[in-house]
N, C-alpha and C. Protein backbone atom coordinates (compact mmCIF):
# COMPACT_ATOMS: atom_id res chain seq x y z
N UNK A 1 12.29 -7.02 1.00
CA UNK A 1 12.84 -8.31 1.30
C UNK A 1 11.70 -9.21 1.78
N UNK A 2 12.00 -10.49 1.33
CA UNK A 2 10.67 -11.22 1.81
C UNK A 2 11.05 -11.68 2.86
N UNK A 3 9.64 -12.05 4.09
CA UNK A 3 9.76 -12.52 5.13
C UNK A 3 10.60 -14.11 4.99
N UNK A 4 10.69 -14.69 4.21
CA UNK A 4 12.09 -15.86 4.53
C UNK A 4 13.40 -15.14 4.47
N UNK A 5 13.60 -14.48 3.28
CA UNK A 5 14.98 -13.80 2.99
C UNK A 5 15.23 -13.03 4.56
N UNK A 6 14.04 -12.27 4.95
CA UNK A 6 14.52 -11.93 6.36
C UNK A 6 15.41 -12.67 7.33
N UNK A 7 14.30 -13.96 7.45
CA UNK A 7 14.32 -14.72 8.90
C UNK A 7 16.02 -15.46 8.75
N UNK A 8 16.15 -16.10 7.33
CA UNK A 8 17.47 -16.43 7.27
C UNK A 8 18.77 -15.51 7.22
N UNK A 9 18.19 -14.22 6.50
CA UNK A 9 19.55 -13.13 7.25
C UNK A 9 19.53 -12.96 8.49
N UNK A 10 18.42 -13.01 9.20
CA UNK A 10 18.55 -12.87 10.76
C UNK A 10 19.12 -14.12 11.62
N UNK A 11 18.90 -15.48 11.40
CA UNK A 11 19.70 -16.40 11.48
C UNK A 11 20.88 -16.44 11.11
N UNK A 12 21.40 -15.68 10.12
CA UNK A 12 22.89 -16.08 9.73
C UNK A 12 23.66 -15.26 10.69
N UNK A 13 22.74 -13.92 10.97
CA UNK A 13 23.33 -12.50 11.52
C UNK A 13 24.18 -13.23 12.72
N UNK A 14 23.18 -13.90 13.20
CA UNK A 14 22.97 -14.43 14.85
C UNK A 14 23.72 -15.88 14.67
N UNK A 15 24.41 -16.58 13.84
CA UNK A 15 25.02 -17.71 13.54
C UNK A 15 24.21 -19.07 14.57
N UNK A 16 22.87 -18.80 13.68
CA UNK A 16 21.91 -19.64 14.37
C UNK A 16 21.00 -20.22 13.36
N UNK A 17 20.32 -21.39 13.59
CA UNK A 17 19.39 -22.43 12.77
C UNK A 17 18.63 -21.03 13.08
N UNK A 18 17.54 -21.06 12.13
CA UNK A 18 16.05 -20.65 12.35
C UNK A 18 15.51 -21.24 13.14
N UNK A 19 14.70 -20.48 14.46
CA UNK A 19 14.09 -20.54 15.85
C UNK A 19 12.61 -21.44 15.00
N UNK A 20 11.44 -21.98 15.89
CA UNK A 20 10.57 -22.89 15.77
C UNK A 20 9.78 -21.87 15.29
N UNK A 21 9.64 -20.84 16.01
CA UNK A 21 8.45 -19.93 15.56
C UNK A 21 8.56 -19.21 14.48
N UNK A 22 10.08 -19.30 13.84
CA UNK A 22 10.42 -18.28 12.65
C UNK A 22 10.24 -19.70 11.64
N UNK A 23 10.25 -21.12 11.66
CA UNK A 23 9.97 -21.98 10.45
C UNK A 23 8.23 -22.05 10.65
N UNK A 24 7.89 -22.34 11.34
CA UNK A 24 6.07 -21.66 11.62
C UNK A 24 5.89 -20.52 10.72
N UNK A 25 6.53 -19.68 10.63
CA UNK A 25 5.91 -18.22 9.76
C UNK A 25 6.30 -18.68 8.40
N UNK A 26 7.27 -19.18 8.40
CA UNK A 26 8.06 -19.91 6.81
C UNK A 26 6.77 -20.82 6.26
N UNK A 27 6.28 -21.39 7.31
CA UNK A 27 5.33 -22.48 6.68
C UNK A 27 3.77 -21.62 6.49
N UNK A 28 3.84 -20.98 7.34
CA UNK A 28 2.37 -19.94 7.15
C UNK A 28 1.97 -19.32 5.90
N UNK A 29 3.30 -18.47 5.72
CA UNK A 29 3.37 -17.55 4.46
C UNK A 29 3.61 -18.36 3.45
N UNK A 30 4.42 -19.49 3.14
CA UNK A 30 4.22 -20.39 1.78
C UNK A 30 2.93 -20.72 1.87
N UNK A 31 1.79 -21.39 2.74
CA UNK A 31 0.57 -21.93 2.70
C UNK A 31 -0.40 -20.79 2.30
N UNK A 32 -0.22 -19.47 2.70
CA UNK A 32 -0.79 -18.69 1.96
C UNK A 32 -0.16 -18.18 0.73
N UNK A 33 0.88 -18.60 0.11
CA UNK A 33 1.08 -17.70 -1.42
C UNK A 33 0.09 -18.20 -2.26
N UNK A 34 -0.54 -18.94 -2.67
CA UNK A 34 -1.72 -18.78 -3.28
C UNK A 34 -2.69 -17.68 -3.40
N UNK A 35 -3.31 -17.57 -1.79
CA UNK A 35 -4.09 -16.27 -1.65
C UNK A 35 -3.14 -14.83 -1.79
N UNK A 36 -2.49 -14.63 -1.42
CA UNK A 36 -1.28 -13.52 -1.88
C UNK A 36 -1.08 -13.33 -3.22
N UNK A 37 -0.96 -14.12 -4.04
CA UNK A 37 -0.86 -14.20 -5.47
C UNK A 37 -1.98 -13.70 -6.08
N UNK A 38 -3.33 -14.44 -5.84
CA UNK A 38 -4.80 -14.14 -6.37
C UNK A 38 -4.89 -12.50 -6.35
N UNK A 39 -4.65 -12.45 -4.71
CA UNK A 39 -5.36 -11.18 -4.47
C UNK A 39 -4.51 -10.18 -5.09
N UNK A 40 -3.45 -10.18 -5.48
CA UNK A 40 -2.52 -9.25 -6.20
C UNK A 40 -3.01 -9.16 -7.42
N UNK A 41 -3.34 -10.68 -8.21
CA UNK A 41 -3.81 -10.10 -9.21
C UNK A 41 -4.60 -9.48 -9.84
N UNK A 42 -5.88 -9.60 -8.47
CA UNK A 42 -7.02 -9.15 -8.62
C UNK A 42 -6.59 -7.77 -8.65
N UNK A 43 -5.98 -7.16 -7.67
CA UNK A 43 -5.43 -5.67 -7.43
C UNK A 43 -4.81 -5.01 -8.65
N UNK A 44 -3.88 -5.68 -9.36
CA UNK A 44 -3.66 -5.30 -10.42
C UNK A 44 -4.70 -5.08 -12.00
N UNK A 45 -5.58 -6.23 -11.60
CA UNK A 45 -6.70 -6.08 -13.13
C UNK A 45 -7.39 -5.18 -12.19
N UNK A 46 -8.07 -4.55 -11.22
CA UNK A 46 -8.78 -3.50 -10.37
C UNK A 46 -8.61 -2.30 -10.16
N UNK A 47 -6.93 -2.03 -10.57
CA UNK A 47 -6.58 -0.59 -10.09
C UNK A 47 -7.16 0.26 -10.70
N UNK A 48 -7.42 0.34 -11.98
CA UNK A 48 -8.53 1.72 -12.56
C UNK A 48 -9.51 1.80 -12.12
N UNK A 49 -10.52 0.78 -11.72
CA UNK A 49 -11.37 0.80 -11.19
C UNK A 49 -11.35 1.29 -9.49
N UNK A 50 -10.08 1.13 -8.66
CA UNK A 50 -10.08 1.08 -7.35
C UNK A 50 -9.44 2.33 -7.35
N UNK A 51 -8.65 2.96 -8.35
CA UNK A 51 -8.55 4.12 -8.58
C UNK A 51 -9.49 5.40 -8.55
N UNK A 52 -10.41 4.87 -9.68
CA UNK A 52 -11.39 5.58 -9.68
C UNK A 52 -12.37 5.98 -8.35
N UNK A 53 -12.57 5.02 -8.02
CA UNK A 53 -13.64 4.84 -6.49
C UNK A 53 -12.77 5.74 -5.83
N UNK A 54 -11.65 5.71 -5.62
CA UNK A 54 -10.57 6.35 -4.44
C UNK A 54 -10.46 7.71 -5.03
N UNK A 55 -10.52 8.09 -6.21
CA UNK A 55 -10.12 9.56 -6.51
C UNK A 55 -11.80 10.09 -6.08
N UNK A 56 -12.43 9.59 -6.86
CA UNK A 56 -14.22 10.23 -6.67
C UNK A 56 -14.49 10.53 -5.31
N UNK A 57 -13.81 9.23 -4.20
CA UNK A 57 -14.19 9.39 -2.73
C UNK A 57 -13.52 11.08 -2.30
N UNK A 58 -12.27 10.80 -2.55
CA UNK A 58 -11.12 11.78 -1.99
C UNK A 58 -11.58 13.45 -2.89
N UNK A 59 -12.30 13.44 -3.49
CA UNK A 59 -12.41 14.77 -4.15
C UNK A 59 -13.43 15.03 -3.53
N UNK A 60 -14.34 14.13 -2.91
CA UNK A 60 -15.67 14.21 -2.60
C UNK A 60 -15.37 15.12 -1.00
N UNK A 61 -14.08 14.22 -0.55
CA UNK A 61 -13.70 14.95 1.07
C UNK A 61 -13.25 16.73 1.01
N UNK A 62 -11.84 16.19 -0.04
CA UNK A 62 -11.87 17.77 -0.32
C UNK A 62 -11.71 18.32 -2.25
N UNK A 63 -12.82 18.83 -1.84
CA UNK A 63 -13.40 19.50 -3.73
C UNK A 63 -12.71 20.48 -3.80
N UNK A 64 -11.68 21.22 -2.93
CA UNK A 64 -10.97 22.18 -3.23
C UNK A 64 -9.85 21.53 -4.25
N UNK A 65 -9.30 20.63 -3.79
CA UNK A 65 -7.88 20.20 -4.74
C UNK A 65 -8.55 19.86 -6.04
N UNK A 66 -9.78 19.81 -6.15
CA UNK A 66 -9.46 19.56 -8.06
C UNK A 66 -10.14 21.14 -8.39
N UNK A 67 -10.55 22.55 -7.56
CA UNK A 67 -11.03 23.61 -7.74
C UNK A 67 -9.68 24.40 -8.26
N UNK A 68 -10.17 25.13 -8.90
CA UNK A 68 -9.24 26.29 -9.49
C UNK A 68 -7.78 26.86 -8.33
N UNK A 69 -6.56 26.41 -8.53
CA UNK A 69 -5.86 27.05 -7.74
C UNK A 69 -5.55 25.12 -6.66
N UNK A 70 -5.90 24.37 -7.09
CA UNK A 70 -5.90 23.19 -6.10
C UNK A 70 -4.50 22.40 -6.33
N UNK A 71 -4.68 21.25 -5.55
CA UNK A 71 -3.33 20.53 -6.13
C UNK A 71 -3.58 19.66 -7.24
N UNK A 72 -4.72 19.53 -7.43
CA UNK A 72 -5.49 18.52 -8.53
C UNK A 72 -5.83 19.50 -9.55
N UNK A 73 -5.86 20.31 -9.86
CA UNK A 73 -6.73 20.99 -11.00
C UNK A 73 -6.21 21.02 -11.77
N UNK A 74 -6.81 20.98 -12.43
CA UNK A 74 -7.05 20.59 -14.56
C UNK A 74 -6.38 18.80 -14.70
N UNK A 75 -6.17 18.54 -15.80
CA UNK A 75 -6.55 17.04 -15.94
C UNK A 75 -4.87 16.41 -15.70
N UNK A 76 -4.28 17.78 -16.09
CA UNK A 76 -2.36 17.26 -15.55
C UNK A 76 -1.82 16.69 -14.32
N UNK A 77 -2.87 17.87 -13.51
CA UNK A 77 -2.28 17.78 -12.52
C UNK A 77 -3.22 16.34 -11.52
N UNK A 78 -4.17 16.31 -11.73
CA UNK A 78 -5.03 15.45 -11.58
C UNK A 78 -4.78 14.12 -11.86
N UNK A 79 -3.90 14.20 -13.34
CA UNK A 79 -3.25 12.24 -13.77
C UNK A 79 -2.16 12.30 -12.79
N UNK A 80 -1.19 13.35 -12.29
CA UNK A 80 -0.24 12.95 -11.36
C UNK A 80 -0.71 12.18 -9.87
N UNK A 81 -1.74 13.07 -9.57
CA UNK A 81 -2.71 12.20 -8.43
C UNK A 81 -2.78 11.00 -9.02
N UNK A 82 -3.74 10.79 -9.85
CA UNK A 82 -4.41 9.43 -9.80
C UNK A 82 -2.71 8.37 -10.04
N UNK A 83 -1.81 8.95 -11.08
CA UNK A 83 -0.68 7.96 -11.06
C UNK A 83 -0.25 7.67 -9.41
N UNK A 84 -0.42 8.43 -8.32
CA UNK A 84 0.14 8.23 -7.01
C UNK A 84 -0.43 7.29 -6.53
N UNK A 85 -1.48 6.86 -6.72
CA UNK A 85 -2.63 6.38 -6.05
C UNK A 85 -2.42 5.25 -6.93
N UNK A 86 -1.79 4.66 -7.81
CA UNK A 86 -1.86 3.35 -8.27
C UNK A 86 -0.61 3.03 -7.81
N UNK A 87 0.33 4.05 -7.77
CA UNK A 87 1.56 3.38 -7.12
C UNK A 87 1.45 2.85 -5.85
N UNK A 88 0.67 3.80 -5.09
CA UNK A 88 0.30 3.20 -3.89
C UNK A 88 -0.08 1.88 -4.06
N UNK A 89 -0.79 1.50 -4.61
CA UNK A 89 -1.83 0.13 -4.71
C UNK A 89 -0.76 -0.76 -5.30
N UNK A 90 0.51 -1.00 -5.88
CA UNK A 90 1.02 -1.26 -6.31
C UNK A 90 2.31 -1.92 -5.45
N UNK A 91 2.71 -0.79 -4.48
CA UNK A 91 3.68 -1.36 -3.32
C UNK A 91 3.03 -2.01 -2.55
N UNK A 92 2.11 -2.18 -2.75
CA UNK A 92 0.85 -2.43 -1.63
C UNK A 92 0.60 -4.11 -1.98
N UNK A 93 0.87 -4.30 -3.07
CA UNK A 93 1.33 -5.82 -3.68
C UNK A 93 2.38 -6.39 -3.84
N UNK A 94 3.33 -5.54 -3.76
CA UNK A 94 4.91 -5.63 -3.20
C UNK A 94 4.70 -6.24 -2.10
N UNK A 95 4.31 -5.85 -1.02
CA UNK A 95 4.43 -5.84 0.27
C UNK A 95 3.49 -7.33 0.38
N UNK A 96 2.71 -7.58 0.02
CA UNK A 96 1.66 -8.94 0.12
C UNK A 96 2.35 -10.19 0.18
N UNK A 97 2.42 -9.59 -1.39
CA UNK A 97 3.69 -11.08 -2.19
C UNK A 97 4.94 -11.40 -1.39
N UNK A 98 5.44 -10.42 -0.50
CA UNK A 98 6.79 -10.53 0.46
C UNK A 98 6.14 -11.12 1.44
N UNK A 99 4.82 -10.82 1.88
CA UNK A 99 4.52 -10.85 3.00
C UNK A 99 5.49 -9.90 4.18
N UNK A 100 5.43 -9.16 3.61
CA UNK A 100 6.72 -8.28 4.80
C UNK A 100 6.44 -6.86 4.66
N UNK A 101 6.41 -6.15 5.66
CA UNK A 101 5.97 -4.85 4.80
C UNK A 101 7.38 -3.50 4.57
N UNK A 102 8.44 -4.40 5.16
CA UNK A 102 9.69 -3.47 5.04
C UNK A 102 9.66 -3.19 3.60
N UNK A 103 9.39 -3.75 2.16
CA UNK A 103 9.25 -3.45 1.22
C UNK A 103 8.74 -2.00 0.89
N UNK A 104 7.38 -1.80 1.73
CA UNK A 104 6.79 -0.86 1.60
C UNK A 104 7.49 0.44 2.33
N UNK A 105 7.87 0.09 3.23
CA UNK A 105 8.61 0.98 4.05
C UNK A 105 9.80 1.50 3.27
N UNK A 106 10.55 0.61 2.46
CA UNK A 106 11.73 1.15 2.04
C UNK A 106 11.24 1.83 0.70
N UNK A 107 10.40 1.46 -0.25
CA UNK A 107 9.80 2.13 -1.67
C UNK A 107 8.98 3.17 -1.32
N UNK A 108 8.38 3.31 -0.59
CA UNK A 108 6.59 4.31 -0.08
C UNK A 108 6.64 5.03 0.87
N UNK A 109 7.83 4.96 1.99
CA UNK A 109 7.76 5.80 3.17
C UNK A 109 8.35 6.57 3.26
N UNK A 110 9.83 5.96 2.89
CA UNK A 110 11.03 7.15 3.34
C UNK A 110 11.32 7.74 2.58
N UNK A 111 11.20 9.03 3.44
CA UNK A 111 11.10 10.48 2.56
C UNK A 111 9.91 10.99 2.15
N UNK A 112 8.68 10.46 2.20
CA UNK A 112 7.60 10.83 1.53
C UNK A 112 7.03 11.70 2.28
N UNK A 113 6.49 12.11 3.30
CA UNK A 113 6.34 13.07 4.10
C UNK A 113 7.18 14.45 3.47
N UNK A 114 8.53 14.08 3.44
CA UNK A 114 9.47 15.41 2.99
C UNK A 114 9.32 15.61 1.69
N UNK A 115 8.64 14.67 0.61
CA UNK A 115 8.95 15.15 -0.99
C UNK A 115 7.45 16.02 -0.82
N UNK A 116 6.27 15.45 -0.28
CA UNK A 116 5.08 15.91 -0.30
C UNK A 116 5.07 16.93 0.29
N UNK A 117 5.27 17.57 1.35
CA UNK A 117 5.76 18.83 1.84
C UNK A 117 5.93 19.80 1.18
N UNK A 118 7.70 19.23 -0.13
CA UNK A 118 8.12 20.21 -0.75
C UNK A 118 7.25 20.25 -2.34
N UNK A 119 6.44 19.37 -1.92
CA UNK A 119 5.83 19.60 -3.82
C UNK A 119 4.39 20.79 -3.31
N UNK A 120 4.44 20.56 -1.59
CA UNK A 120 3.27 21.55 -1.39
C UNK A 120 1.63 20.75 -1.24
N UNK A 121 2.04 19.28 -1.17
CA UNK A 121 1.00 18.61 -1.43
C UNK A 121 0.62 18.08 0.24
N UNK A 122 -0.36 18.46 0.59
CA UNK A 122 -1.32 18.16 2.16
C UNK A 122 -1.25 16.70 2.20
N UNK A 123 0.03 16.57 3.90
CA UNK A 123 -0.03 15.35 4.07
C UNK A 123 -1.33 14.50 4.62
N UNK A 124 -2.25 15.07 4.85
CA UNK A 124 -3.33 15.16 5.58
C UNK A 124 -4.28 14.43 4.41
N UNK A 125 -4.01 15.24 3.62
CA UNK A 125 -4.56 14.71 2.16
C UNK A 125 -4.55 13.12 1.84
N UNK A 126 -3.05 13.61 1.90
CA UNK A 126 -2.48 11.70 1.26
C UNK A 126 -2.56 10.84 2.35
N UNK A 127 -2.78 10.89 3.31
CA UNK A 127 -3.22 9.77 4.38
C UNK A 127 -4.64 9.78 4.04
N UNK A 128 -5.88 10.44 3.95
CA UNK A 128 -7.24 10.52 3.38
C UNK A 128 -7.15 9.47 1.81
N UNK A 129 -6.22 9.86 1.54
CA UNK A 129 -6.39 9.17 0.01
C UNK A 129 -5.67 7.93 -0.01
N UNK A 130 -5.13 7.44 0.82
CA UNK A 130 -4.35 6.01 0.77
C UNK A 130 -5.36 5.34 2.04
N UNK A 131 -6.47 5.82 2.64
CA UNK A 131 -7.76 5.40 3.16
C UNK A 131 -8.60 5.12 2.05
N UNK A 132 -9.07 6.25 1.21
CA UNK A 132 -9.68 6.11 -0.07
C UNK A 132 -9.34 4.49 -0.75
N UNK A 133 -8.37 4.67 -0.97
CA UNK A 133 -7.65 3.71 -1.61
C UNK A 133 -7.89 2.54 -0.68
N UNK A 134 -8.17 2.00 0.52
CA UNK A 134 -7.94 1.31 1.07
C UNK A 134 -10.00 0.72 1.45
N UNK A 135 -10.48 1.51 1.34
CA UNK A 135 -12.55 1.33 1.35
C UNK A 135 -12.57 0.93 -0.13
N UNK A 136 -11.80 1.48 -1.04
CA UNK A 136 -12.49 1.02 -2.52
C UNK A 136 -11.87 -0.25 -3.02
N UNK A 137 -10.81 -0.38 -2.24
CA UNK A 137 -10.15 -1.83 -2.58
C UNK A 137 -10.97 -3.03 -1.80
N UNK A 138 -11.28 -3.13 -0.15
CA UNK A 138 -12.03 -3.58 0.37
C UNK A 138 -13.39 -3.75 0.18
N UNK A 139 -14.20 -3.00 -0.63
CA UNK A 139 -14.90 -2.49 -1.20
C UNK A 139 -15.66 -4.31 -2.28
N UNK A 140 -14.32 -4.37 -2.91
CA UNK A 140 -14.20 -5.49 -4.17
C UNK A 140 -14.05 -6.79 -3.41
N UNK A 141 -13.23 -6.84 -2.04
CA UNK A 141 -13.04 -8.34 -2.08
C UNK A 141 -13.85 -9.09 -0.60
N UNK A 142 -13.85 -10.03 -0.70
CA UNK A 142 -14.25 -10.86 0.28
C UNK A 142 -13.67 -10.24 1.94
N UNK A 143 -14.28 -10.50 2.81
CA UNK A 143 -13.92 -10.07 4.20
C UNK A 143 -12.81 -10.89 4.45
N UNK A 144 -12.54 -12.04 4.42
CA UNK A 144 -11.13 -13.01 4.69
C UNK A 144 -10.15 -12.26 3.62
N UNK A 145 -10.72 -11.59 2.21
CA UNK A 145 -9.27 -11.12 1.28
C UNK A 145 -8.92 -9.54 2.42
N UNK A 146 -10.36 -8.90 2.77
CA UNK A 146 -9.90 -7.51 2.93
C UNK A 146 -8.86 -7.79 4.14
N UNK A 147 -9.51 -8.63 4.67
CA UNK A 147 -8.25 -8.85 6.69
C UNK A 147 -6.69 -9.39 6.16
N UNK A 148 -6.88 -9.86 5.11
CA UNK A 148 -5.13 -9.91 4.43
C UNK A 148 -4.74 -8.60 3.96
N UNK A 149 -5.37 -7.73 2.95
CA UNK A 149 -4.70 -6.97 2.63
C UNK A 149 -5.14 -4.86 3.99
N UNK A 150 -5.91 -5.12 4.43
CA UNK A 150 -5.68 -4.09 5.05
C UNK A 150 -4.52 -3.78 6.12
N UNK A 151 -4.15 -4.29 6.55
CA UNK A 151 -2.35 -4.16 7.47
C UNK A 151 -1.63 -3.48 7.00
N UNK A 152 -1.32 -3.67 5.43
CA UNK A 152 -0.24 -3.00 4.57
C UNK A 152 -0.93 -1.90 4.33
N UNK A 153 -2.25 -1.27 3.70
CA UNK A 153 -2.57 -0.09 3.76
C UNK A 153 -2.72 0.77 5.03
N UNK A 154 -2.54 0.11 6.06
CA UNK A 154 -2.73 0.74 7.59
C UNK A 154 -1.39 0.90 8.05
N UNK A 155 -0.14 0.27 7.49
CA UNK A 155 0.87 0.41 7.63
C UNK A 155 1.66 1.49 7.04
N UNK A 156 0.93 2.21 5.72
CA UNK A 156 1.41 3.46 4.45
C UNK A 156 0.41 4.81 5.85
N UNK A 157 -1.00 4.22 5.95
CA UNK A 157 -1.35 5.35 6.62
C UNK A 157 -0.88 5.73 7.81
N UNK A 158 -0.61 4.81 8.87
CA UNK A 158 0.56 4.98 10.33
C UNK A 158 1.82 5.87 9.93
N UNK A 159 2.39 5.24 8.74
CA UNK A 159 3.83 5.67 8.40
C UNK A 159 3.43 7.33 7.55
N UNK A 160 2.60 7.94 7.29
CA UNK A 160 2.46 9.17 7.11
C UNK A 160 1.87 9.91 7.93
N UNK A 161 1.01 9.41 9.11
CA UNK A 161 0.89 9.74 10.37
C UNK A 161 1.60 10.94 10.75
């Protein structure tokens, strides 16, 4: 849900105008959809590339998961990784464009701890690799783009915490 769609269900909840400080955020987040927009798209023409950087980093931490017997090994199991890791990057522009990160929370969080568990896959791992994901994306953009988009990747790594 985007941060307006919020603020006005929360106003209606409460059978109230929108408070001064909630049309302030209304006016914030429209003045930035421009930069929200860019940087998404950039994220989207980048993900193979920010992919790549993030898988090379994360194999580099642990070389066991793409070793014989790993959760990565051979090239199957390895495209299921790398497909995780763009989805990641992907809600991760969900969440921008809303400016809200309940998006992310409701697509990326819940339950993920428990599916990764039962697939046997080290949560320890996937917080390392949605970091990965988060140096190789920063990596590409300007220091004013990275301070927009790191929150929402610090928000996937807290929430697997």
């Amino acid at each position: 849900m985007s941060l307006v769609s919020q603020i006005i269900i929360n106003a209606d909840n409460e059978l109230r105008y929108p408070t001064i400080g909630e049309l302030q955020s209304i006016r914030s987040y429209l003045q930035t959809g421009e930069e929200r927009i860019r940087i998404s798209l950039f994220l989207r023409d980048q993900e193979l590339n920010i992919v790549q950087k993030a898988s090379k980093a994360i194999f580099q931490i642990y070389p066991e998961y793409i070793a014989p017997g790993g959760n990565a090994e051979g090239s199957r199991r390895r495209s299921l990784c790398l497909r995780d890791y763009g989805w990641y990057l992907r809600i991760i522009t969900y969440g921008l464009l809303a400016g809200d990160k309940q998006s992310i929370e409701k697509i990326g969080l819940i339950g993920v701890r428990e599916m990764y568990n039962s697939l046997g896959v080290p949560i320890l791992g996937m917080i390392d690799a949605i970091q990965c994901l988060k140096e190789a994306t920063i990596d590409l953009l300007s220091f004013e783009d990275s301070q927009i988009i790191s929150p929402y990747f610090d928000f996937i790594i807290q929430g697997m915490s």
